[in-house]
Protein backbone atom coordinates (compact mmCIF):
# COMPACT_ATOMS: atom_id res chain seq x y z
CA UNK A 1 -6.19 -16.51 2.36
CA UNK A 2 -8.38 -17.14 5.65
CA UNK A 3 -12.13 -15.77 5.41
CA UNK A 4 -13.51 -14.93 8.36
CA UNK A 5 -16.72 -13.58 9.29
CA UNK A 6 -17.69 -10.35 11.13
CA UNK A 7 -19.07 -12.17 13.98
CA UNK A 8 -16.30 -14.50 14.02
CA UNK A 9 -14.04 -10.88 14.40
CA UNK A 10 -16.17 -9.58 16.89
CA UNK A 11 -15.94 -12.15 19.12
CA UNK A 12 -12.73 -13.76 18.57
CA UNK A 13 -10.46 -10.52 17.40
CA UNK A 14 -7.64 -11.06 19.54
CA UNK A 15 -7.15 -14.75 18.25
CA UNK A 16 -7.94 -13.54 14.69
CA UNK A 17 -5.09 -10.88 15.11
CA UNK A 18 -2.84 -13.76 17.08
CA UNK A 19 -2.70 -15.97 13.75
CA UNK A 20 -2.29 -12.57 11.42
CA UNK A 21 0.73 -12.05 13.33
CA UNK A 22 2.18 -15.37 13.31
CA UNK A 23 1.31 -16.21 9.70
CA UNK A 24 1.28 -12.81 8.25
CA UNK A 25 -1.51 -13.97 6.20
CA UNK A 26 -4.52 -11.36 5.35
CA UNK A 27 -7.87 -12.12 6.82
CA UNK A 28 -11.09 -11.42 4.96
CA UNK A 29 -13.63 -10.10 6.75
CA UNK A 30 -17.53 -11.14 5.42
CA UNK A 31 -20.83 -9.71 5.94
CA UNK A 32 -23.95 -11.06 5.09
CA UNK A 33 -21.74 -13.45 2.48
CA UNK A 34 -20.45 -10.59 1.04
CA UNK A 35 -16.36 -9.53 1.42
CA UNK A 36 -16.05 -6.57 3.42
CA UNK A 37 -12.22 -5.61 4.31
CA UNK A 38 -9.02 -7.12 4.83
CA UNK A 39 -7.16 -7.52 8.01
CA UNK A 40 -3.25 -7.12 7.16
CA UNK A 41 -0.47 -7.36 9.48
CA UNK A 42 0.93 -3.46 10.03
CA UNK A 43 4.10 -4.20 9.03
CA UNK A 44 2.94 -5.86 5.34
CA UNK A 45 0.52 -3.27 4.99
CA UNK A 46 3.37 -0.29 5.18
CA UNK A 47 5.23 -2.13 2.30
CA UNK A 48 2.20 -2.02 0.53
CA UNK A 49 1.74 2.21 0.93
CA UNK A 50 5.54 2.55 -0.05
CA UNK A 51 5.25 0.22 -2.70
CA UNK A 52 2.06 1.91 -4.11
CA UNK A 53 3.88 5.79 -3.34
CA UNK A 54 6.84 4.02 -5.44
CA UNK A 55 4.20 2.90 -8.92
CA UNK A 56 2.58 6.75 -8.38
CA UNK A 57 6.09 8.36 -8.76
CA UNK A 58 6.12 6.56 -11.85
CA UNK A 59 3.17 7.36 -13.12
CA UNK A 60 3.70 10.20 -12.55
CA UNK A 61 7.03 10.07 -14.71
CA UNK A 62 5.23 8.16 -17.49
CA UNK A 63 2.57 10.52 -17.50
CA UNK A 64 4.86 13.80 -17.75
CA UNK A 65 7.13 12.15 -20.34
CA UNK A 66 4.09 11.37 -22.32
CA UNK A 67 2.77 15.01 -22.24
CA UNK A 68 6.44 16.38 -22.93
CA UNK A 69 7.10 17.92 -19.64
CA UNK A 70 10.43 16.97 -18.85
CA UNK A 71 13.68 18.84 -18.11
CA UNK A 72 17.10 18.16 -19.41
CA UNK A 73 20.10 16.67 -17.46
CA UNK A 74 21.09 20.31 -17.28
CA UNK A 75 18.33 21.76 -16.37
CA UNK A 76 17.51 19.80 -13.78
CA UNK A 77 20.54 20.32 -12.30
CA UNK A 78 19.78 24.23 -12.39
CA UNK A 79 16.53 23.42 -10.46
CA UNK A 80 18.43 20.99 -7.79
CA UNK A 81 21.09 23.00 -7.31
CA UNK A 82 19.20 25.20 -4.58
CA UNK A 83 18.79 21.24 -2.47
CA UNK A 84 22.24 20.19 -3.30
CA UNK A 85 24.61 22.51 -2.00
């Protein structure tokens, strides 16, 4: 992964985002020594929200199953029907 610092970003950011684009390759931004964000490419960072939203939903799942709130085949079909016709 390429570090960069904040200065660097400041006065170099549309080289910085030149080589995120070609190598897809996340930046980290420093300050003071310390890390203090990532640049992503827009497109890699989008798979990354969908692909989070995906792990919730089954969480989600996981966590309902666990607590016994889940629906049988049939009655889930009662409650889709409404969507599905």
């Amino acid at each position: 992964m390429k570090v960069e610092l904040v200065t660097s970003l400041k006065r170099q950011a549309t080289k910085i985002l030149a080589d995120l684009h070609e190598s897809k390759e996340p930046v980290l931004i420093t300050e003071h020594g310390k890390p203090s964000a990532y640049l992503v490419d827009v497109e890699d960072y989008e798979f990354m929200q969908n692909r989070l939203a995906i792990l919730e939903g089954i969480a989600r799942g996981e966590r309902a199953f666990a607590e016994g709130k889940t629906s049988t085949h049939e009655e889930a079909k009662e409650k889709m029907a409404k969507w599905l016709k």
